[in-house]
N, C-alpha and C. Protein backbone atom coordinates (compact mmCIF):
# COMPACT_ATOMS: atom_id res chain seq x y z
N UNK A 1 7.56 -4.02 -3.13
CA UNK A 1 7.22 -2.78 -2.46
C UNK A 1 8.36 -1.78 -2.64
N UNK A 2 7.78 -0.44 -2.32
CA UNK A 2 9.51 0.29 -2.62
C UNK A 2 9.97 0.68 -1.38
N UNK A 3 11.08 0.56 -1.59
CA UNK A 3 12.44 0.70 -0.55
C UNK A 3 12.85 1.85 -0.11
N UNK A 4 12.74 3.25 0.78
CA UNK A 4 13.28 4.25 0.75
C UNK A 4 14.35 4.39 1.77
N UNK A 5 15.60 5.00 2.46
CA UNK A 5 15.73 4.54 3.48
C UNK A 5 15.38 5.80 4.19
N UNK A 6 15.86 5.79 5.12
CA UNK A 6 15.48 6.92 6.20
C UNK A 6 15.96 8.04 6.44
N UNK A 7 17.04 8.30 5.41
CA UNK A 7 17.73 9.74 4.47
C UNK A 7 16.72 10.03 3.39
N UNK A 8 16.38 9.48 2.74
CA UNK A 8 14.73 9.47 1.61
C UNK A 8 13.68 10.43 2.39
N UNK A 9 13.25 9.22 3.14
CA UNK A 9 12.23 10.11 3.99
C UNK A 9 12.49 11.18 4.49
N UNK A 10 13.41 11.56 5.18
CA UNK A 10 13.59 12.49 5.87
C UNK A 10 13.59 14.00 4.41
N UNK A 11 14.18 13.40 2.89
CA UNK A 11 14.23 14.38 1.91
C UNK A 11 12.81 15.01 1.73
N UNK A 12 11.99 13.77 1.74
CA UNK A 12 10.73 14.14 1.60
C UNK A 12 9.77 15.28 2.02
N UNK A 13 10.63 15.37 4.09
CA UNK A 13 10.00 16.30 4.75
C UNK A 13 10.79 17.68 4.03
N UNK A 14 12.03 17.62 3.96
CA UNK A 14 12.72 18.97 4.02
C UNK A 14 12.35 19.61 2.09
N UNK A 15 11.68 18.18 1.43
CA UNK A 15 11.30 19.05 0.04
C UNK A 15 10.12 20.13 0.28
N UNK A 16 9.63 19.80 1.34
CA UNK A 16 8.57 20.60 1.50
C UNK A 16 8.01 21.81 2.90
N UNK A 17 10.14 22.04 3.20
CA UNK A 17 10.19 23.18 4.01
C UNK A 17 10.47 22.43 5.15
N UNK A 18 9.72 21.20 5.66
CA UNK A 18 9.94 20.73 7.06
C UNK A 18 10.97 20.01 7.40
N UNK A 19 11.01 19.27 8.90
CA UNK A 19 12.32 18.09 9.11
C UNK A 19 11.07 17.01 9.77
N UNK A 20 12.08 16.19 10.24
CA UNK A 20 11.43 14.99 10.98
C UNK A 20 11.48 15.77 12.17
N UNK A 21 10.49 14.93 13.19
CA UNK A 21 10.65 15.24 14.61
C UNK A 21 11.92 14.80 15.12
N UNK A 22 11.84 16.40 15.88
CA UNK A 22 12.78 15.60 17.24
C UNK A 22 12.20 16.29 18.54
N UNK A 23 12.43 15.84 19.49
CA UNK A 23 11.57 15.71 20.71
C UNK A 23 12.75 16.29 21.68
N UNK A 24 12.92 16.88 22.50
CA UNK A 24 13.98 17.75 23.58
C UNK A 24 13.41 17.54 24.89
N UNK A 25 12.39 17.26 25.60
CA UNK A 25 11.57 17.75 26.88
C UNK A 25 10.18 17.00 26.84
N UNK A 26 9.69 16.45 28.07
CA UNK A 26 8.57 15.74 28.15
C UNK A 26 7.32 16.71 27.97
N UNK A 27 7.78 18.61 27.63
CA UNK A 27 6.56 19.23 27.33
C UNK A 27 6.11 19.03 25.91
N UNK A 28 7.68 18.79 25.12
CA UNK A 28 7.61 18.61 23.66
C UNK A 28 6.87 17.55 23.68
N UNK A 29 7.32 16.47 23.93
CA UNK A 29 6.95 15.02 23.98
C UNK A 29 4.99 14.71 24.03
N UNK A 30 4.96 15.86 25.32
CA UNK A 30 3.33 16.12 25.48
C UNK A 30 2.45 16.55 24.61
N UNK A 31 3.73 17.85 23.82
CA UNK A 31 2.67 18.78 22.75
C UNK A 31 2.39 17.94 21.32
N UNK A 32 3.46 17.44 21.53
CA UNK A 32 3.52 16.30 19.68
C UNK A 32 2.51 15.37 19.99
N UNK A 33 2.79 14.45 21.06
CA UNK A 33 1.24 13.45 21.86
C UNK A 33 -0.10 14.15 21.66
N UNK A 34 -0.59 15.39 21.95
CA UNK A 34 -1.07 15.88 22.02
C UNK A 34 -1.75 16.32 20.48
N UNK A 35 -1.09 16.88 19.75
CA UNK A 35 -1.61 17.26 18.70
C UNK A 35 -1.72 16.18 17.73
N UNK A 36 -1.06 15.11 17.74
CA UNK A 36 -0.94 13.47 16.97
C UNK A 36 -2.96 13.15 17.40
N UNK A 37 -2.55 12.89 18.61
CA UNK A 37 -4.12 12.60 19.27
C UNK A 37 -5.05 13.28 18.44
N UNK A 38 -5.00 14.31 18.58
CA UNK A 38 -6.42 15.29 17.68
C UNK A 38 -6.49 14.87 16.03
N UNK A 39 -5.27 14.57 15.53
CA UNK A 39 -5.39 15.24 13.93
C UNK A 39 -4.44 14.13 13.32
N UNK A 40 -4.12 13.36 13.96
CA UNK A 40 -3.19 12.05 13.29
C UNK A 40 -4.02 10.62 12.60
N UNK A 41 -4.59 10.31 11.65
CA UNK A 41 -5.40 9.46 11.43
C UNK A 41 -4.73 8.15 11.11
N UNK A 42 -3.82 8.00 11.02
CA UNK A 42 -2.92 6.80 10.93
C UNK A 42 -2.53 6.07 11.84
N UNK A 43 -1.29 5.25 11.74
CA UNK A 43 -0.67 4.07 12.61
C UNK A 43 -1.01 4.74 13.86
N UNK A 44 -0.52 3.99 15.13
CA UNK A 44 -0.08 4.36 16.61
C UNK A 44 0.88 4.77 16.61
N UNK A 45 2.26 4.31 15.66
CA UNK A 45 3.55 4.83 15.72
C UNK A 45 4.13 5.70 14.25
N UNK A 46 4.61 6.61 14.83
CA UNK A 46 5.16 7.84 14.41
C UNK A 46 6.81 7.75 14.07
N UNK A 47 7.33 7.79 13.19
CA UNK A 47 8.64 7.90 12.76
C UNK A 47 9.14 8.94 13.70
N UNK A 48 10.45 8.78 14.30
CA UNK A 48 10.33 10.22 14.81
C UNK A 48 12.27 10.31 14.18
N UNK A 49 12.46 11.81 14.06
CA UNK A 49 13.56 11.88 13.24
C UNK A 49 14.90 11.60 13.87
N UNK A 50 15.92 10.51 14.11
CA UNK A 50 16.23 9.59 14.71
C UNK A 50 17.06 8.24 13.99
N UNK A 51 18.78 9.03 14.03
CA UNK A 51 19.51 7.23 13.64
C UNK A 51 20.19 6.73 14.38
N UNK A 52 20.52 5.56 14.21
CA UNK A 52 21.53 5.08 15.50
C UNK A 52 23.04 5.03 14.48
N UNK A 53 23.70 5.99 14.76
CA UNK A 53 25.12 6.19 14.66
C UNK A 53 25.83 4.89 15.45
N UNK A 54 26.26 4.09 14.24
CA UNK A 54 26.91 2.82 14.48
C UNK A 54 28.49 3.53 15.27
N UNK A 55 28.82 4.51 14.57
CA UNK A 55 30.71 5.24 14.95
C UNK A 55 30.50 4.77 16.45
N UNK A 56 29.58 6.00 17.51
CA UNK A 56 29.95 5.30 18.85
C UNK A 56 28.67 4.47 19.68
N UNK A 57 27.90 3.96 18.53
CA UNK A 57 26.64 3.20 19.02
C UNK A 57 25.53 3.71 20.50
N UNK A 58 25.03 4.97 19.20
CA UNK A 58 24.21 5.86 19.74
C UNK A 58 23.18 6.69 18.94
N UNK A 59 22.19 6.58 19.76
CA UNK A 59 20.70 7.28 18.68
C UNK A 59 21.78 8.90 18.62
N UNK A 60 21.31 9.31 17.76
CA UNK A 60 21.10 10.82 17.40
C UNK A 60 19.95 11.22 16.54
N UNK A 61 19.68 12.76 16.72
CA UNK A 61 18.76 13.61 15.84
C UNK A 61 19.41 13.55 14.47
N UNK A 62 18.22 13.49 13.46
CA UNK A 62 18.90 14.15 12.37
C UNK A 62 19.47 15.64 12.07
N UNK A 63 18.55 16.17 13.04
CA UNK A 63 18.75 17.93 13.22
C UNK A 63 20.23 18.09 13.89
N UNK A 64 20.89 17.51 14.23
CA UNK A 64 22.15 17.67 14.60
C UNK A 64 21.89 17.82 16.33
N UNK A 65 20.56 18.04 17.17
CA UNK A 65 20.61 18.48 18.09
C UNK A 65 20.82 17.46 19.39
N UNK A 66 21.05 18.46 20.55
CA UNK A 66 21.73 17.03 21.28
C UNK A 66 20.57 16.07 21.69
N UNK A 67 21.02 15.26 22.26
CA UNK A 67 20.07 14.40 22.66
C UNK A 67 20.02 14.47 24.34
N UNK A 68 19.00 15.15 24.86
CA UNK A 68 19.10 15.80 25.87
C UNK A 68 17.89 14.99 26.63
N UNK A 69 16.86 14.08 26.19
CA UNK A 69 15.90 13.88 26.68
C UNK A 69 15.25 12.65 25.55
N UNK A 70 14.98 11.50 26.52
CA UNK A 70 14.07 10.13 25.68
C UNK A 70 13.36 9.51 26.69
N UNK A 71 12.66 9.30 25.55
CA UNK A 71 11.15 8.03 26.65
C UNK A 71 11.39 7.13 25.92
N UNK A 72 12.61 5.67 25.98
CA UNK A 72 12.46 4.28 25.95
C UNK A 72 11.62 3.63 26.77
N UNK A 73 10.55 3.17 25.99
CA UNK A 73 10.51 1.69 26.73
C UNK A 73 11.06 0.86 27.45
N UNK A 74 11.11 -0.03 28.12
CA UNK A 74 11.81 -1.01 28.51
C UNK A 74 11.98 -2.01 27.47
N UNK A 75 12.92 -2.14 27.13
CA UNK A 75 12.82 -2.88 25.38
C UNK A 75 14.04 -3.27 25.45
N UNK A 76 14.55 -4.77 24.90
CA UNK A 76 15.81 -5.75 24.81
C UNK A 76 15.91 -4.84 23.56
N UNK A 77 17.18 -4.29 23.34
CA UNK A 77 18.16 -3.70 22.01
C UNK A 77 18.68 -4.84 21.09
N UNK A 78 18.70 -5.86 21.64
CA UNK A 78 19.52 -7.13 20.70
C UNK A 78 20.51 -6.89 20.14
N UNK A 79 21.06 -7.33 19.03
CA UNK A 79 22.64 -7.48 18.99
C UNK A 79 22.72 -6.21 17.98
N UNK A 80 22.05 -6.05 16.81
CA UNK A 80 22.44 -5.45 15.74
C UNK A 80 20.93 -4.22 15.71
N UNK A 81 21.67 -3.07 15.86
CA UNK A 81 20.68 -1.75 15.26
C UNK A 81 20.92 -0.90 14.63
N UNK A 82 21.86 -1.71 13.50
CA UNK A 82 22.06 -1.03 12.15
C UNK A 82 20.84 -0.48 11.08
N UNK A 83 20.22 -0.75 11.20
CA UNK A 83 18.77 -0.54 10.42
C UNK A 83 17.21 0.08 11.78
N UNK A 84 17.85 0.09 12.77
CA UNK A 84 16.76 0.80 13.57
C UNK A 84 16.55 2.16 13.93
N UNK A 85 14.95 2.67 13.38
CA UNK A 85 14.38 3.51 13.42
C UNK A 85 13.82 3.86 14.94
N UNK A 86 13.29 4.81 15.49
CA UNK A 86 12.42 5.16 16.86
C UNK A 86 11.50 5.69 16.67
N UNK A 87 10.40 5.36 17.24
CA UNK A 87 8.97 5.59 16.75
C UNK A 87 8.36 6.26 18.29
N UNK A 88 7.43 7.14 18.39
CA UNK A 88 6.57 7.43 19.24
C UNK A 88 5.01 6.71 19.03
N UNK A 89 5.26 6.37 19.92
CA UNK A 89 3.68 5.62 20.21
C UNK A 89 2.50 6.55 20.66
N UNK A 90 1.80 6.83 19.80
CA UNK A 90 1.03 8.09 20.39
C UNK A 90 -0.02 7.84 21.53
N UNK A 91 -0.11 6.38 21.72
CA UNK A 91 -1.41 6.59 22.84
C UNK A 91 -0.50 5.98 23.95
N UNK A 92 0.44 5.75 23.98
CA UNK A 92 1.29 6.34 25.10
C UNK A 92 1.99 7.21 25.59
N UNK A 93 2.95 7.48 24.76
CA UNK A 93 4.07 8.78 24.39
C UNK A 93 5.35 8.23 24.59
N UNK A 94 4.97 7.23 24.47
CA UNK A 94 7.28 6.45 25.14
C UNK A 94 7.24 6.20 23.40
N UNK A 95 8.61 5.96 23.45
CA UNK A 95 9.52 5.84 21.94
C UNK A 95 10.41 4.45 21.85
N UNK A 96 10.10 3.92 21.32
CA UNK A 96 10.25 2.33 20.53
C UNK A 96 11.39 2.10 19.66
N UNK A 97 12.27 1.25 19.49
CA UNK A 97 13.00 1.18 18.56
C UNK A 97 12.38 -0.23 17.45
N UNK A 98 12.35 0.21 16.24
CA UNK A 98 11.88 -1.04 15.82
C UNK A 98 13.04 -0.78 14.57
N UNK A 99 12.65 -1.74 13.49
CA UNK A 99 13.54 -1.93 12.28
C UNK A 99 12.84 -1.14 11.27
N UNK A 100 13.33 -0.37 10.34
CA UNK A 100 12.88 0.52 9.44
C UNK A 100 12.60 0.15 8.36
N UNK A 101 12.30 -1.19 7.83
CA UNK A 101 11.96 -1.87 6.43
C UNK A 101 10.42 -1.93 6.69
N UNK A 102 9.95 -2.72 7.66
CA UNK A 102 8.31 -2.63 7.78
C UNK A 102 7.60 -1.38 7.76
N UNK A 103 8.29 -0.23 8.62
CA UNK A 103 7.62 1.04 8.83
C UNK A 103 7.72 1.67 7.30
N UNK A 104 8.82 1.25 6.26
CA UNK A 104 8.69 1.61 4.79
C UNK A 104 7.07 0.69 4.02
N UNK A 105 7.48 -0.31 4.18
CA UNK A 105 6.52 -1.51 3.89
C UNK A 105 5.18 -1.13 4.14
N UNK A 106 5.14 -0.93 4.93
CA UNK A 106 3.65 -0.51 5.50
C UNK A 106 3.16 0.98 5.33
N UNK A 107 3.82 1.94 5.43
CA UNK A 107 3.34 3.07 5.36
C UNK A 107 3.68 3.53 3.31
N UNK A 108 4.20 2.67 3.01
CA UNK A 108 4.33 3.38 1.86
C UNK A 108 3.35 2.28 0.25
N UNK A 109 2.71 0.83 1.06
CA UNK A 109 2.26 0.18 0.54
C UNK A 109 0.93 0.63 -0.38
N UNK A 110 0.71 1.34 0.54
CA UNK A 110 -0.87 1.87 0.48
C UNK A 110 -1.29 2.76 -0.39
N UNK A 111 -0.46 3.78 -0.48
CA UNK A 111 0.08 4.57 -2.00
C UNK A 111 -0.08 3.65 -2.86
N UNK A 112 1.59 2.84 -3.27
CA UNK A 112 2.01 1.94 -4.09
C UNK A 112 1.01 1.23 -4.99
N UNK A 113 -0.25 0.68 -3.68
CA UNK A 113 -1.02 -0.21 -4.13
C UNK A 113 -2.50 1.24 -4.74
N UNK A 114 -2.20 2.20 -4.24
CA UNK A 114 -3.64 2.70 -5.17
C UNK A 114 -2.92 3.28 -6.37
N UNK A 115 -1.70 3.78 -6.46
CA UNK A 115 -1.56 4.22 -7.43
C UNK A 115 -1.13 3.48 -8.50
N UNK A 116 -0.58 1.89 -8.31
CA UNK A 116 -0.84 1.12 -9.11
C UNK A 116 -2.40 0.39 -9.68
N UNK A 117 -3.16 0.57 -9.08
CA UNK A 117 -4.45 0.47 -9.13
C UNK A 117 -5.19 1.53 -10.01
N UNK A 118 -4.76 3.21 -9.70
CA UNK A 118 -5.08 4.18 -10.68
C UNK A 118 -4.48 4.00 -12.59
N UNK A 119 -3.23 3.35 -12.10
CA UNK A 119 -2.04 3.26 -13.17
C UNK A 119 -3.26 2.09 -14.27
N UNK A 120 -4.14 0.99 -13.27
CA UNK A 120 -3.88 -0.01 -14.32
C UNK A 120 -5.87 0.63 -14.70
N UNK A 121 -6.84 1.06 -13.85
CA UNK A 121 -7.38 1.56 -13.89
C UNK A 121 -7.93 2.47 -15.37
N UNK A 122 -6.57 3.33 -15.11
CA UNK A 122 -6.83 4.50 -16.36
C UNK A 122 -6.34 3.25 -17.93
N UNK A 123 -5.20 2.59 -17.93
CA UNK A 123 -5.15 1.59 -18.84
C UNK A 123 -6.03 1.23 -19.36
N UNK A 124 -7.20 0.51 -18.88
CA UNK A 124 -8.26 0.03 -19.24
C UNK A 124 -9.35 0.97 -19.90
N UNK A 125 -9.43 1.80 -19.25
CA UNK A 125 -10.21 3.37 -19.50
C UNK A 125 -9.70 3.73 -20.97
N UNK A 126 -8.62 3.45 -21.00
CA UNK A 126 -8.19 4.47 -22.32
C UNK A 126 -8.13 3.15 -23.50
N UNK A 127 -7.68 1.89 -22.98
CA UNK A 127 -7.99 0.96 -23.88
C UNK A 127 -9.69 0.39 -24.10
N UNK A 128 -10.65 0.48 -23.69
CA UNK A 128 -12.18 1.00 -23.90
C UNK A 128 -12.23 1.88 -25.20
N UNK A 129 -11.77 2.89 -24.23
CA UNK A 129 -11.98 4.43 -25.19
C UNK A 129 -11.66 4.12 -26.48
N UNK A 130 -10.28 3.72 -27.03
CA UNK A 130 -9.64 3.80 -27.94
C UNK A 130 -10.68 2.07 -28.98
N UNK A 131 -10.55 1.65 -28.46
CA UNK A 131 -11.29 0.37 -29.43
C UNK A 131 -13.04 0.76 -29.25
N UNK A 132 -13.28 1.66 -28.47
CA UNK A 132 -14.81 2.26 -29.06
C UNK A 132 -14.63 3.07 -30.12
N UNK A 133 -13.38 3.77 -29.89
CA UNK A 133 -13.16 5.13 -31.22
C UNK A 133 -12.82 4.22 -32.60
N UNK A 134 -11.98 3.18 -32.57
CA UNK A 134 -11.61 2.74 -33.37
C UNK A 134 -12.78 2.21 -34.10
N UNK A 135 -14.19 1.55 -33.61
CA UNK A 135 -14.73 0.75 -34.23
C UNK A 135 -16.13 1.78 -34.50
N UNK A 136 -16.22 2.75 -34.13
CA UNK A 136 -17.01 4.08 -34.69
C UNK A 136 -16.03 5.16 -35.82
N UNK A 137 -15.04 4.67 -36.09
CA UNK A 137 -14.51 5.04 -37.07
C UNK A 137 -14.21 4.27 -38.30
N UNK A 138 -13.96 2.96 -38.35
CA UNK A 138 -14.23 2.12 -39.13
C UNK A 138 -15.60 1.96 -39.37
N UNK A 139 -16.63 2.21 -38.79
CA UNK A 139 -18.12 2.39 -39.24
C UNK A 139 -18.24 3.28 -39.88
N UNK A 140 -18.50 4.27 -39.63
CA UNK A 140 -17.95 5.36 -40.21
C UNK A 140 -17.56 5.75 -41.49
N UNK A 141 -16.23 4.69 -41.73
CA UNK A 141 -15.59 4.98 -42.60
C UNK A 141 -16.18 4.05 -44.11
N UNK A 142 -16.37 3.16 -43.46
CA UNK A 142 -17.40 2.11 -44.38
C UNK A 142 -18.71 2.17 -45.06
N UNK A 143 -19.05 3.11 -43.95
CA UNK A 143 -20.49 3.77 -44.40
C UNK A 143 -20.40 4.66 -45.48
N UNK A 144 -19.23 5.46 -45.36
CA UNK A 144 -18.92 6.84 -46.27
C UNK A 144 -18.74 5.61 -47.41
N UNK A 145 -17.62 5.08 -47.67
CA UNK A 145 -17.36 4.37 -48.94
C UNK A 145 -18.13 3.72 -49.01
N UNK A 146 -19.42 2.82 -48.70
CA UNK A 146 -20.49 2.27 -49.57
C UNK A 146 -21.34 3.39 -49.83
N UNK A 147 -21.54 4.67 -49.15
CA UNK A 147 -22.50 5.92 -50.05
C UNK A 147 -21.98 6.50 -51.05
N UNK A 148 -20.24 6.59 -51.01
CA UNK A 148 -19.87 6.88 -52.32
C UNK A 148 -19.74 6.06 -53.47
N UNK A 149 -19.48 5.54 -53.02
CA UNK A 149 -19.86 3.92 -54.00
C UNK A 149 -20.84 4.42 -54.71
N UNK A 150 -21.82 3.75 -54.11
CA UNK A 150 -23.11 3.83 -54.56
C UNK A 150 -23.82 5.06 -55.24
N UNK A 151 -23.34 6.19 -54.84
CA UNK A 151 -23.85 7.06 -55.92
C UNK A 151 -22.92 7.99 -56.74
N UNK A 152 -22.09 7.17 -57.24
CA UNK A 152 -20.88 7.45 -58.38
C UNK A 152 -21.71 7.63 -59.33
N UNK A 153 -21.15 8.72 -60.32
CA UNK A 153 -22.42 8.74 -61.56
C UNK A 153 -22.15 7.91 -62.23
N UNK A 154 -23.31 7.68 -63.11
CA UNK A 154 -23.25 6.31 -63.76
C UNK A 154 -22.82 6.85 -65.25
N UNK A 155 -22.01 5.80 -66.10
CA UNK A 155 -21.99 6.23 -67.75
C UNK A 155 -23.03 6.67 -68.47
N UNK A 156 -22.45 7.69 -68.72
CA UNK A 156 -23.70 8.29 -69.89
C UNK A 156 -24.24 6.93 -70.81
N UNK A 157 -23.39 5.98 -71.37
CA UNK A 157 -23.26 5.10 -72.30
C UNK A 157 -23.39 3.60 -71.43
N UNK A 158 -25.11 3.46 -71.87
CA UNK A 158 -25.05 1.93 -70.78
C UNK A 158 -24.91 0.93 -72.39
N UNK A 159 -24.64 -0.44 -71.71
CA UNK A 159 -23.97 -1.32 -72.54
C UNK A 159 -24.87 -1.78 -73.60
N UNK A 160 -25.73 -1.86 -74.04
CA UNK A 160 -26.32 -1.70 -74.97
C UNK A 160 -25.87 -0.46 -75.98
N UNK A 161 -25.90 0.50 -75.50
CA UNK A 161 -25.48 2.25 -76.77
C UNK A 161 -24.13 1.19 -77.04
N UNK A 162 -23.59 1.23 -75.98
CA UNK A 162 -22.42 0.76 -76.56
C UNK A 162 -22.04 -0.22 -77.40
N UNK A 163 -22.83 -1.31 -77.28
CA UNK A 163 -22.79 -1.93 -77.60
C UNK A 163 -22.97 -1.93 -79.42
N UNK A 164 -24.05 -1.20 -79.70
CA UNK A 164 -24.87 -0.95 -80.71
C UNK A 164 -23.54 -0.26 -81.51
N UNK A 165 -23.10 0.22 -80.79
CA UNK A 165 -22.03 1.59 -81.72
C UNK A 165 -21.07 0.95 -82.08
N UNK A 166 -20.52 -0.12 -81.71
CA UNK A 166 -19.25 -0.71 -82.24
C UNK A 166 -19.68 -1.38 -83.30
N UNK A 167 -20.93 -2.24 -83.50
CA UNK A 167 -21.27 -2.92 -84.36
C UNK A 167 -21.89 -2.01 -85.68
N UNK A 168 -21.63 -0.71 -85.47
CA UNK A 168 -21.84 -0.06 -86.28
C UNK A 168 -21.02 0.29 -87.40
């Protein structure tokens, strides 16, 4: 599967003008819940833009902004959250810490797997194509050289004249 990490993703949004979320206030929290609900057709959980800065072992925004406001779960942190992402759960609205390899795994599989599927897809398509062309061209071509063949003019001198004339 492919691997991006969560500087990747985040390139992804800003190639195309945007950032990741970040959330400030339980109105934000409401309006993102809110509009996810209507028009979000995917997972329950939402990447939200969000690393845990190992320096003093603490989430931050990627936006640089403070961190003024969170809805954790009640959730055991365990020992190591070097690799943890925070997700919003949209049909609740609290925010999750999970590990960021599955949320790659999973959200990016699905692509992976159609567009390797298109990849092997068109392969076949064009290897069809090409051994139909090939074998309507060798027809083709066979046909032309047995019609030329075949009506090459013939010697003025069939083997008999000829024949006759040497013994002459």
């Amino acid at each position: 599967s492919i691997r991006l990490s969560i500087a990747d993703v985040r390139n992804q949004c800003t190639d195309h003008g945007a950032d990741m979320i970040s959330i400030h206030n339980e109105e934000e929290n409401a309006f993102i819940l809110d509009t996810l609900k209507k028009q979000w057709k995917g997972s329950d959980d939402i990447l939200l833009g969000m690393f845990y800065d190992t320096d003093d072992a603490s989430f931050k925004w990627f936006d640089n902004s403070n961190m003024t406001f969170d809805k954790w779960t009640d959730q055991d942190d365990g020992e190591d959250l070097i690799d943890t992402c925070a997700f919003l759960h949209i049909k609740t609205g609290e925010w999750k810490k999970g590990n960021s390899i599955p949320y790659k795994r999973k959200y990016l599989s699905d692509n992976h797997i159609l567009i390797s599927a298109l990849v092997i897809a068109n392969t076949v398509i064009l290897t069809v194509l090409g051994a139909i062309t090939w074998f309507l061209y060798k027809k083709h071509s066979d046909s032309r050289f047995t019609t030329v063949f075949s009506t090459a003019p013939q010697s003025p001198y069939n083997e008999d004249c000829f024949g006759s004339w040497r013994r002459k």
